[in-house]
N, C-alpha and C. Protein backbone atom coordinates (compact mmCIF):
# COMPACT_ATOMS: atom_id res chain seq x y z
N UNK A 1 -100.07 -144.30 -45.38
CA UNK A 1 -100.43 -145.55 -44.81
C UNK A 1 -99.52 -146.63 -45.38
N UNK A 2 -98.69 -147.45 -44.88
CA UNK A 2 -98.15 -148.39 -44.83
C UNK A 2 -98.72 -149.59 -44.84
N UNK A 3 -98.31 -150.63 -45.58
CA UNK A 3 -98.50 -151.71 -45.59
C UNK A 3 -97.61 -152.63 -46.17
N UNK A 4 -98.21 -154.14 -44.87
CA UNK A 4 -96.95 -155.29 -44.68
C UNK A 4 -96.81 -156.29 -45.34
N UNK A 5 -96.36 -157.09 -45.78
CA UNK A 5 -96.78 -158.54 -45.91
C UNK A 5 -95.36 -159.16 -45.64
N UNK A 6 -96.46 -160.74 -45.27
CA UNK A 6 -94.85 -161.49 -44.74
C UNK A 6 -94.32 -162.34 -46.09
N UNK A 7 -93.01 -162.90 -46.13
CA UNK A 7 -92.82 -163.26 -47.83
C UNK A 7 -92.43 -164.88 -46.82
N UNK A 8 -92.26 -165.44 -47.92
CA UNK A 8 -92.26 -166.98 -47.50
C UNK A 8 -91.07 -167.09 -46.50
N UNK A 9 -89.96 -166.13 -46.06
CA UNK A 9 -88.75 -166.13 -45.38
C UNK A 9 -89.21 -165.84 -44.42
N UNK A 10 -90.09 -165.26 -43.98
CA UNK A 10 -90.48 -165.01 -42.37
C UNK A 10 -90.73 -163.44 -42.35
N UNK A 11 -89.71 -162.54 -42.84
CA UNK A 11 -89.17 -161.43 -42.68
C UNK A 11 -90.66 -160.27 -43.29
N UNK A 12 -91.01 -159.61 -42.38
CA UNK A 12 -91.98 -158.06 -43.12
C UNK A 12 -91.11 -157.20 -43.77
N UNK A 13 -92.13 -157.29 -45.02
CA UNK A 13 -91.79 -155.91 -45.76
C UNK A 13 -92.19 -155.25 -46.09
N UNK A 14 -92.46 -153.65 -46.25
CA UNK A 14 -93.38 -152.74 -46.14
C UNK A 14 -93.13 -151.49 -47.34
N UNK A 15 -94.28 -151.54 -48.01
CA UNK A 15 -93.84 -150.14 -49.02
C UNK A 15 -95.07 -149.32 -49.01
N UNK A 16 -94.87 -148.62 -50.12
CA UNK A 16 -96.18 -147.52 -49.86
C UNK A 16 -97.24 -147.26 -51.13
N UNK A 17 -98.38 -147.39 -50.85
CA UNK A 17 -99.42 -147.01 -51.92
C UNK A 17 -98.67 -146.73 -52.97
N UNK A 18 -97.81 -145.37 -52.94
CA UNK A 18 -97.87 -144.79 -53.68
C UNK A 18 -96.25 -145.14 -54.80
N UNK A 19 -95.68 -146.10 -54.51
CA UNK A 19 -95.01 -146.90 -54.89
C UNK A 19 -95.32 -148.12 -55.69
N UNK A 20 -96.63 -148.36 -55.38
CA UNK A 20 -96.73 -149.64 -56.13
C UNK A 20 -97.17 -149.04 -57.38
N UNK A 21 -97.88 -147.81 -57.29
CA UNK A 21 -98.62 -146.95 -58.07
C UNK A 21 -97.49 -146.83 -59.22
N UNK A 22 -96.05 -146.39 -58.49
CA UNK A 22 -95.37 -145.75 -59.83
C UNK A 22 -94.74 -147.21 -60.93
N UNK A 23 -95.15 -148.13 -59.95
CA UNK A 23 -94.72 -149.78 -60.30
C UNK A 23 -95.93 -149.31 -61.69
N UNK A 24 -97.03 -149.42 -61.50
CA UNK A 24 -98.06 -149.75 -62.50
C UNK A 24 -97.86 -148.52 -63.71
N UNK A 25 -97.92 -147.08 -62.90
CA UNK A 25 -97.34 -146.44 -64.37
C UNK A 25 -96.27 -147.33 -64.95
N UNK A 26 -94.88 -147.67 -64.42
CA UNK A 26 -93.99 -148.03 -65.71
C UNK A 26 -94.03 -149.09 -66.47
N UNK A 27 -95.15 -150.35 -65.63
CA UNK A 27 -95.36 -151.26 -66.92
C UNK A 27 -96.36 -150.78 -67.20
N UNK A 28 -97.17 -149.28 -67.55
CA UNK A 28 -97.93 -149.26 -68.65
C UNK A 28 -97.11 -148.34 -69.52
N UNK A 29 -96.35 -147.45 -69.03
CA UNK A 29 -95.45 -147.09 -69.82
C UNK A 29 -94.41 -148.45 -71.17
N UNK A 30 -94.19 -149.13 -70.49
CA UNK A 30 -93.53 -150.16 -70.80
C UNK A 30 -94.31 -150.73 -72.10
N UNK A 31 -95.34 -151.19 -71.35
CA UNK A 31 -96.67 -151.85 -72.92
C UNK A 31 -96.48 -151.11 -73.51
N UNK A 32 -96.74 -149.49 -73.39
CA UNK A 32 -97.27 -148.31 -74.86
C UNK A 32 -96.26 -148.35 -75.79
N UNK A 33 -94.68 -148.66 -74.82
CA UNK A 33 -93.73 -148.34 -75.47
C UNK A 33 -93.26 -149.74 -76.06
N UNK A 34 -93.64 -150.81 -75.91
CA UNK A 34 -93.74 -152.30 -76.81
C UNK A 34 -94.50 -152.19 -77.66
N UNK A 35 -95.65 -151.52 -77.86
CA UNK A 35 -96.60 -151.78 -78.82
C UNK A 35 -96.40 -150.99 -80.25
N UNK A 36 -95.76 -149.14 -79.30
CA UNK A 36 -95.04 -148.78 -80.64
C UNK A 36 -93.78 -149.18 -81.18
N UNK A 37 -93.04 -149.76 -80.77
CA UNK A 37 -91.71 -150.22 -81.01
C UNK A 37 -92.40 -151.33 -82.48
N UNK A 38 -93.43 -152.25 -81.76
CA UNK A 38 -93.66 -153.38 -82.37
C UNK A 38 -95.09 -152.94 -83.29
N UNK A 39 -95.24 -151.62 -83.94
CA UNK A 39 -96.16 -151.65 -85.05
C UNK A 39 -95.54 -151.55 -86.68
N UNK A 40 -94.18 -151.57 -86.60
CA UNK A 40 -93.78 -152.27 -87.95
C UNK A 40 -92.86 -153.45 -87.48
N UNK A 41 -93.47 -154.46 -86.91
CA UNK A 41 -93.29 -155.86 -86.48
C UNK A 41 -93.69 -156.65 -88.63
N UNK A 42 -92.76 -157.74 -88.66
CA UNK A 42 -93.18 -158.22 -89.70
C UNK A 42 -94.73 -158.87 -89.60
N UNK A 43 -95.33 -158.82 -90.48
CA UNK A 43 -96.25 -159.29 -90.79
C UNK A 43 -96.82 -160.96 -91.66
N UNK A 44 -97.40 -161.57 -90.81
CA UNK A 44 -97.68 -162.95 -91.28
C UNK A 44 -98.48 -163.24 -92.08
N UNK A 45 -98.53 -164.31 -92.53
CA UNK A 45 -99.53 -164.53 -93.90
C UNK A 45 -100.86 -164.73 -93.52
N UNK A 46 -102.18 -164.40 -94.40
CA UNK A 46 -103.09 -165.20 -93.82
C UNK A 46 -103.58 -166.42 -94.70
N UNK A 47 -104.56 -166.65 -93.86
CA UNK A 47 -104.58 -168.52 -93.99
C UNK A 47 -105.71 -168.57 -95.79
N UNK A 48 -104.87 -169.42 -96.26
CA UNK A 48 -105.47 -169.98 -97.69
C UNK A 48 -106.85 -169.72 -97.43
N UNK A 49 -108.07 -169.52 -98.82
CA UNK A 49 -109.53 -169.13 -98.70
C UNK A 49 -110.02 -170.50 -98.33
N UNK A 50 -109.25 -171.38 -98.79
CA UNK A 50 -110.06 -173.39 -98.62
C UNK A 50 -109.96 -173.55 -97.21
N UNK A 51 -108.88 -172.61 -95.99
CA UNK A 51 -108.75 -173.62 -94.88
C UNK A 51 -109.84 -173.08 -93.96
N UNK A 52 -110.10 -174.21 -93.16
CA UNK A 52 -111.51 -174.29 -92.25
C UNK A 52 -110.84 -173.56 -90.90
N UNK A 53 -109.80 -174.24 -90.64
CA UNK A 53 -108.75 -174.16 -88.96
C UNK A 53 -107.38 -174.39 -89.65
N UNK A 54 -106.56 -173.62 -88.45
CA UNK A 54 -105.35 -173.39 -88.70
C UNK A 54 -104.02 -174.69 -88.48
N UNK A 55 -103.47 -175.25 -89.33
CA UNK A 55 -102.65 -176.24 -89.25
C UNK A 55 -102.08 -176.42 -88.25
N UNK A 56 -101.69 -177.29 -87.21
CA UNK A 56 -101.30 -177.06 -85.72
C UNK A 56 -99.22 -176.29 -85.73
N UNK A 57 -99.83 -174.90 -84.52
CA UNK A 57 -98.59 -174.25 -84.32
C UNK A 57 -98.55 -173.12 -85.29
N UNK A 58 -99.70 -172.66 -85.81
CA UNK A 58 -100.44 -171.45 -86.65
C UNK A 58 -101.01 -170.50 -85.95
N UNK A 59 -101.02 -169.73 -86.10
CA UNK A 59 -102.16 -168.14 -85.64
C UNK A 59 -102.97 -168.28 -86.75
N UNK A 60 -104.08 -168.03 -86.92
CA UNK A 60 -104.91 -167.20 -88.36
C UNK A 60 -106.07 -165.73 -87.76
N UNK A 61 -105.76 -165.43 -88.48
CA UNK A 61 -107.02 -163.83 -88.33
C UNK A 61 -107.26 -163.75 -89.86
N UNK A 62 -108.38 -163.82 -89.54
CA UNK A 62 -109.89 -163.42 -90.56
C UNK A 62 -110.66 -162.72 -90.71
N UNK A 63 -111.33 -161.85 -91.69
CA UNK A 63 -112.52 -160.99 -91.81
C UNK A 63 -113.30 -161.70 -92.51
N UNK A 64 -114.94 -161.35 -91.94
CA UNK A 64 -115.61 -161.79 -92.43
C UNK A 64 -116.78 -160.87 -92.84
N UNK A 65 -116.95 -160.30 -94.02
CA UNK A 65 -118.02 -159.30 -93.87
C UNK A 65 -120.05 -159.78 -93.74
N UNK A 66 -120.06 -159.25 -92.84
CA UNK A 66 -121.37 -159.85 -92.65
C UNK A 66 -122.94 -158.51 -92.70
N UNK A 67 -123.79 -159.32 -93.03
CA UNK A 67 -124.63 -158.78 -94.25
C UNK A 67 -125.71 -157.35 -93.48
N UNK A 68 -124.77 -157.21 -91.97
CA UNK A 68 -125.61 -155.53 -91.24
C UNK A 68 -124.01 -154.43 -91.85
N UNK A 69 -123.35 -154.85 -92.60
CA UNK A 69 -122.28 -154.20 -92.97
C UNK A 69 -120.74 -153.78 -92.33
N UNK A 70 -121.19 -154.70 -91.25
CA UNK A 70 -120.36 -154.88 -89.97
C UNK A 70 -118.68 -155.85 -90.53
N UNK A 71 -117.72 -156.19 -89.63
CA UNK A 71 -116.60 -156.80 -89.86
C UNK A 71 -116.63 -157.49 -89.03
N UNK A 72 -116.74 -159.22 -89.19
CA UNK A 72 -116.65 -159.92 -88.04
C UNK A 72 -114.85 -160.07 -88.19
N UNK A 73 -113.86 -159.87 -86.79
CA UNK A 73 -113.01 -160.38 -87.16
C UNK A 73 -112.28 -161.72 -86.16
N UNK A 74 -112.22 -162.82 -86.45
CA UNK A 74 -111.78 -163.87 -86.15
C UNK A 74 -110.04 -164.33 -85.67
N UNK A 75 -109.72 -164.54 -84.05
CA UNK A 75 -108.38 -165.09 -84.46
C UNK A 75 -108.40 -166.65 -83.92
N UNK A 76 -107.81 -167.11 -84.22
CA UNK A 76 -107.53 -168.61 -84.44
C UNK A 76 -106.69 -168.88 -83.73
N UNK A 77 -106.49 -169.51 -82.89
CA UNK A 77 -104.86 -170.12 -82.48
C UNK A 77 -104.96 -171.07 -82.60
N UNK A 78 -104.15 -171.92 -83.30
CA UNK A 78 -103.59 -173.41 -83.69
C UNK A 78 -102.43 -173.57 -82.96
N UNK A 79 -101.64 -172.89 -82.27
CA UNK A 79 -100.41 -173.02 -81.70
C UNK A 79 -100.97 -174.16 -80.02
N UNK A 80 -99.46 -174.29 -80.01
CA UNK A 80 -99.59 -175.66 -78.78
C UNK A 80 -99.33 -174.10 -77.46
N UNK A 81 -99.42 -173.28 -77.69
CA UNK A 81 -98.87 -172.02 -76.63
C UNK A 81 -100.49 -171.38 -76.69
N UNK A 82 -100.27 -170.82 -75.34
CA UNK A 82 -101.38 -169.61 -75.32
C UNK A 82 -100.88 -168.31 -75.83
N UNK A 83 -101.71 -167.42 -75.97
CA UNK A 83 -101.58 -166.37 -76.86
C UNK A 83 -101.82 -164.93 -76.39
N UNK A 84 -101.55 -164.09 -76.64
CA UNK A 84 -102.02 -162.62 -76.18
C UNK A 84 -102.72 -161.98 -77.14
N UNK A 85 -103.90 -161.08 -76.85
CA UNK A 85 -104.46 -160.39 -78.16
C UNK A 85 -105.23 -159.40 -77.72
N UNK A 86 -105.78 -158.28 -78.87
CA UNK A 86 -106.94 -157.82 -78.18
C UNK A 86 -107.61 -156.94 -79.88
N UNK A 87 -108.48 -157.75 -80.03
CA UNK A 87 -108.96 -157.36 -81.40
C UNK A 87 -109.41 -156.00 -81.48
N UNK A 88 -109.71 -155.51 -80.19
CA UNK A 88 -110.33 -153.88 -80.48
C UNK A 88 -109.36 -152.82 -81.35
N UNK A 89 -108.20 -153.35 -80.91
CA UNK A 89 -107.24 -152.47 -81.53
C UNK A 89 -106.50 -152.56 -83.42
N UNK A 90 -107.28 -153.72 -83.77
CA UNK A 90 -106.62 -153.86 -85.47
C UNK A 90 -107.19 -152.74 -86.33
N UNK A 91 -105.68 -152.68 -86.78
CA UNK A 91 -106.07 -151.91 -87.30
C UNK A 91 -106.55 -151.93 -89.16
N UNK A 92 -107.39 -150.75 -90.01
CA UNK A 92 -107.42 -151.49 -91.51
C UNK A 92 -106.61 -150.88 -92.11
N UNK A 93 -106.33 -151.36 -92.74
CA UNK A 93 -104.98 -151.12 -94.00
C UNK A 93 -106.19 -151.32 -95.32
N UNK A 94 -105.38 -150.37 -96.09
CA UNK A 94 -105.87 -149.96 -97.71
C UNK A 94 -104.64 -149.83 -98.41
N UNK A 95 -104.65 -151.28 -99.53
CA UNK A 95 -103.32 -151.06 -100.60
C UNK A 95 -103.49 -150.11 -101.57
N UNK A 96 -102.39 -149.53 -101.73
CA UNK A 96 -102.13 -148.53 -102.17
C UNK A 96 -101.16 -148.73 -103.18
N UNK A 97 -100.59 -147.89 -104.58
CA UNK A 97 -99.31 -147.89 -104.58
C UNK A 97 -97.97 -148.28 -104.15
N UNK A 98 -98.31 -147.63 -103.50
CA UNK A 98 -96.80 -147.58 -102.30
C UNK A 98 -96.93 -148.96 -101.16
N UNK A 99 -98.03 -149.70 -101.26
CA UNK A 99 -98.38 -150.55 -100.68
C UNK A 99 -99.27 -150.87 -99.40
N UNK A 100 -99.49 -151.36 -98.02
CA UNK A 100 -100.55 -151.45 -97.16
C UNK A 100 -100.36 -149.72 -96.52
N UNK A 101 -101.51 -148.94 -96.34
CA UNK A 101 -101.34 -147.80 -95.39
C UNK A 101 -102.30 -148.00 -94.90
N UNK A 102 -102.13 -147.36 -93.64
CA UNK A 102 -102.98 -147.54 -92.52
C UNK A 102 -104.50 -146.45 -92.63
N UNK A 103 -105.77 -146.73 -92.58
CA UNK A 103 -106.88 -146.14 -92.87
C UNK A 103 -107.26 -145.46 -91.36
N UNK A 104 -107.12 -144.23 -91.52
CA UNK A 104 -107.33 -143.28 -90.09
C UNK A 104 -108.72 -143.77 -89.30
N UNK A 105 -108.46 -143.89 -88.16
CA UNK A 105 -109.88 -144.12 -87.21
C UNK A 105 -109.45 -143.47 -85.87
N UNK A 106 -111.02 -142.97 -85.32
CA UNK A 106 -111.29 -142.14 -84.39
C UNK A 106 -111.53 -143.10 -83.25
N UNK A 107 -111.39 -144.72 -83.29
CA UNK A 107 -111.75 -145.77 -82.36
C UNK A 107 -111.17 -145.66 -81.21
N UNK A 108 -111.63 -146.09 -80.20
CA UNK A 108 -111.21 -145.92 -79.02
C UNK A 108 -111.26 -147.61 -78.46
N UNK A 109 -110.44 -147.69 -77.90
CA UNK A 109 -110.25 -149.07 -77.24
C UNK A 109 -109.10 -149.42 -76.13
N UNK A 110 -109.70 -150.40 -75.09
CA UNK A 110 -109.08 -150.23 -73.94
C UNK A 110 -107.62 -150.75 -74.27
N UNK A 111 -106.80 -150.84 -73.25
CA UNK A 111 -105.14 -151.49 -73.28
C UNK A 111 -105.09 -152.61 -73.28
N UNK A 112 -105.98 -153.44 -72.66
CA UNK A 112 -105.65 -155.17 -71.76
C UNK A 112 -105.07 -155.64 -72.96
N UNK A 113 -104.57 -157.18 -73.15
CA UNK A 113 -104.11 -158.07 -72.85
C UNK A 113 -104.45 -158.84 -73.09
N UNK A 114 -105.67 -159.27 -73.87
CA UNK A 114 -106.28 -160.52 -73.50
C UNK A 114 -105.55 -162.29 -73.39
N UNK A 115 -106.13 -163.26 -72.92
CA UNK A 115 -105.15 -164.56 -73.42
C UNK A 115 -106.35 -165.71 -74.04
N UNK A 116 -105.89 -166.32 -74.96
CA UNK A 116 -106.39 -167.05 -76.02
C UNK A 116 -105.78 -168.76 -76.26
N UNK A 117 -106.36 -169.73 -75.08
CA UNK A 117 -105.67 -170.95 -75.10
C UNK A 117 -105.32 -171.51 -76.77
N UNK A 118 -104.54 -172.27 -76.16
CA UNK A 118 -104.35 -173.47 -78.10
C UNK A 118 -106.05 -173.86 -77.92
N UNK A 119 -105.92 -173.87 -79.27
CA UNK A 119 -106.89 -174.54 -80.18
C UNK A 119 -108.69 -173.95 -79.93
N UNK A 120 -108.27 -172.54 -79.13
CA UNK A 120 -109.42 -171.58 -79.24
C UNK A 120 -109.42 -170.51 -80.32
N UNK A 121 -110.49 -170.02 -80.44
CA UNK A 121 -110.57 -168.81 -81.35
C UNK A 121 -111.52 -167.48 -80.74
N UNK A 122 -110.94 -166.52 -80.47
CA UNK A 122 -111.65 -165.12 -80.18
C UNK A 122 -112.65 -164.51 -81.53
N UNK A 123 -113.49 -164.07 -81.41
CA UNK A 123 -114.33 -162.94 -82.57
C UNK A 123 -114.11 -161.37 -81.72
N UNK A 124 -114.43 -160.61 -82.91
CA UNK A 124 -114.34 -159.31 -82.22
C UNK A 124 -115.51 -158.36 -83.50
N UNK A 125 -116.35 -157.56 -83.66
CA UNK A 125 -116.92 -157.30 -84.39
C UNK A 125 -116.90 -155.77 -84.59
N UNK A 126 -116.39 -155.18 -85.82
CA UNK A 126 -116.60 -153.36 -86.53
C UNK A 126 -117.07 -153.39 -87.48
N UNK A 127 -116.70 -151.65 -87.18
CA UNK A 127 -117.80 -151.55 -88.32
C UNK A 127 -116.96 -150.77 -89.29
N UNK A 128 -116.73 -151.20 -90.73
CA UNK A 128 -116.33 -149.99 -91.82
C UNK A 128 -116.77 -148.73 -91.51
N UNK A 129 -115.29 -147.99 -91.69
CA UNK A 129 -115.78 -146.42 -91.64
C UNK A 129 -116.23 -145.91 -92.56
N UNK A 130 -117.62 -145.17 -92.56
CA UNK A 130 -118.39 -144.18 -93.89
C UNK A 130 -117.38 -144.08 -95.07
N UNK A 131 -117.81 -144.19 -95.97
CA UNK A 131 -117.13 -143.40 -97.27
C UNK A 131 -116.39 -143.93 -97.47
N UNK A 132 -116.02 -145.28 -97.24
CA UNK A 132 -114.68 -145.69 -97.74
C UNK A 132 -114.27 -145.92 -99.63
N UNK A 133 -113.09 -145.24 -99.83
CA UNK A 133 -113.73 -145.75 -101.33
C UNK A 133 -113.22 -146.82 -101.66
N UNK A 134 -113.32 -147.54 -102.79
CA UNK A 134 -113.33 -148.86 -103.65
C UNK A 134 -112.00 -148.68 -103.65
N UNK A 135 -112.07 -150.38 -103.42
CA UNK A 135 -110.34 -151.00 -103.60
C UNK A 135 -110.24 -152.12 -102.50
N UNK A 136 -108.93 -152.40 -101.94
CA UNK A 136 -108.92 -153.83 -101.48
C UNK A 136 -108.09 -153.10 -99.94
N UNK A 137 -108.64 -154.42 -98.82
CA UNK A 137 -108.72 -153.86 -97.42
C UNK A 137 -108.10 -154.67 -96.84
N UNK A 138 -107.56 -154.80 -95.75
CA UNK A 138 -107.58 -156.08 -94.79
C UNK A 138 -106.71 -155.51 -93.13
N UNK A 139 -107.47 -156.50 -92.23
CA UNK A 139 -106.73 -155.86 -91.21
C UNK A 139 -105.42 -156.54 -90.69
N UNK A 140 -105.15 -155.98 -89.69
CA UNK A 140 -103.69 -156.61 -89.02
C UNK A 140 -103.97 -156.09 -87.73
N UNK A 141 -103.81 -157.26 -86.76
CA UNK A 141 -103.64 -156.91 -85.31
C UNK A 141 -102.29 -157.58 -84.88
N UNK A 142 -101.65 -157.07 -83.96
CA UNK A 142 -100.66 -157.51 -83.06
C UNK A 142 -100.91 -158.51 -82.28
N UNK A 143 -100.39 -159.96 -82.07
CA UNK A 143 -100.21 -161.42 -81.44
C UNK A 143 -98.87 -161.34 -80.63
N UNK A 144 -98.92 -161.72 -79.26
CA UNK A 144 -98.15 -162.42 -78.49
C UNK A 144 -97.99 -163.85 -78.89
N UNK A 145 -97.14 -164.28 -79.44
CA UNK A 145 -97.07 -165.60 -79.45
C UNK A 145 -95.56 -166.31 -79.65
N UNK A 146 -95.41 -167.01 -78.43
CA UNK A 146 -96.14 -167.60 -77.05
C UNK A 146 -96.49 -166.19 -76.07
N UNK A 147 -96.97 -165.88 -75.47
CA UNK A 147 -97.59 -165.02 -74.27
C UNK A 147 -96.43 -165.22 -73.69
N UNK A 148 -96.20 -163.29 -73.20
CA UNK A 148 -95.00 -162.89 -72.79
C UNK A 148 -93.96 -163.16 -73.43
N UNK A 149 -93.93 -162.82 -74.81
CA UNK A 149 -92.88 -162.55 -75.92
C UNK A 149 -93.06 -161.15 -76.85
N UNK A 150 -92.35 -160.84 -77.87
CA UNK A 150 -92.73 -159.52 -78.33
C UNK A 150 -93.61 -159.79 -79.26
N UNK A 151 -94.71 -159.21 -79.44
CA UNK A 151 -95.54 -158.77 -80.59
C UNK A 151 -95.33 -159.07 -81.66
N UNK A 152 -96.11 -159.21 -82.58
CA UNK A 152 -95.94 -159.91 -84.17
C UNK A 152 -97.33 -159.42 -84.67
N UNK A 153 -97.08 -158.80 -85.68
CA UNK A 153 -98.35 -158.72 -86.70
C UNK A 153 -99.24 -159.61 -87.45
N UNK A 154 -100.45 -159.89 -87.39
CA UNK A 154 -101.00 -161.07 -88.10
C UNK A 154 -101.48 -160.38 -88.80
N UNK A 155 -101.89 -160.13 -90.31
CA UNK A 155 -102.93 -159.86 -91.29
C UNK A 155 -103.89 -160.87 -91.73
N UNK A 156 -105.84 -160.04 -91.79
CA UNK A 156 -106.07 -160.95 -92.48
C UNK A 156 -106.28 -161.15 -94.33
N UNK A 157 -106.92 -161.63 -94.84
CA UNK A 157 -106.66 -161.76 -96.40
C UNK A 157 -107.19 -160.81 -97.21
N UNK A 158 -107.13 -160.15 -98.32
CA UNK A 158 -107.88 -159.33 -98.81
C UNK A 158 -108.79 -158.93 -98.92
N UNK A 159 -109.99 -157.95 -98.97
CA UNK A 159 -111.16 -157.71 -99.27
C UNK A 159 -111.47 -156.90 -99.85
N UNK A 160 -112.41 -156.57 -100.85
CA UNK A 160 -112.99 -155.75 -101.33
C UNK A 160 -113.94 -154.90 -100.68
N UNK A 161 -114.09 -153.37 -101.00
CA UNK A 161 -114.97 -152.85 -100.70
C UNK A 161 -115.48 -152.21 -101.86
């Protein structure tokens, strides 16, 4: 089955289902393959324990442990740009020796995209995995910023478990 549309020139143009289809595989191909490219993206600071909101033209991401044992985690945009994000996917890091390694999870979470105007803030809420043992935690998710640029790592500040 074919289908038309007219473009602002006058002229029909016609492609096929199954074309637009291979359109959508390669920009998801495309994302998977931005996101691994960009998971040793440098990593940003997080925001001082005194600050309330982020100084204007800032990102901040935050954990907050809250008292059902859950992880609230917080991002901030202070930037004059909108933002890309999607908190399902941060991941936790446990310092180590050798320094931040990544703490294995079985999580599942969708692909999107989300967007995050200036001077809004997203929450996203987990849960610590069982058994974790003692020592210091914190997460890092991947930021678009400005939206439709490459990826950047935000961390947030230390924690104890």
């Amino acid at each position: 089955m074919h289908q038309s549309q007219k473009g602002h020139d006058g002229r029909t143009s016609a492609w096929l289902p199954r074309k637009l289809h291979s359109v959508r595989d390669l920009k998801n191909r495309f994302v998977l393959a931005s996101l691994v490219l960009t998971a040793c993206a440098p990593v940003a600071t997080a925001p001082p324990a005194d600050q309330s909101a982020p100084p204007a033209g800032q990102v901040f991401f935050t954990a907050e442990r809250l008292s059902s044992g859950a992880i609230r985690l917080a991002l901030d945009n202070g930037s004059p740009e909108m933002i890309g994000y999607n908190l399902c996917h941060s991941q936790l890091q446990r310092r180590t020796a050798a320094g931040w390694t990544q703490v294995p999870s079985d999580e599942v979470c969708t692909m999107e995209l989300r967007t995050l105007n200036p001077g809004h803030d997203a929450t996203f809420e987990k849960r610590l995995p069982a058994g974790l043992p003692a020592g210091e935690y914190r997460y890092i998710t991947n930021v678009e910023s400005p939206l439709g640029t490459a990826q950047t790592g935000v961390a947030t500040a230390p924690f104890r478990v």
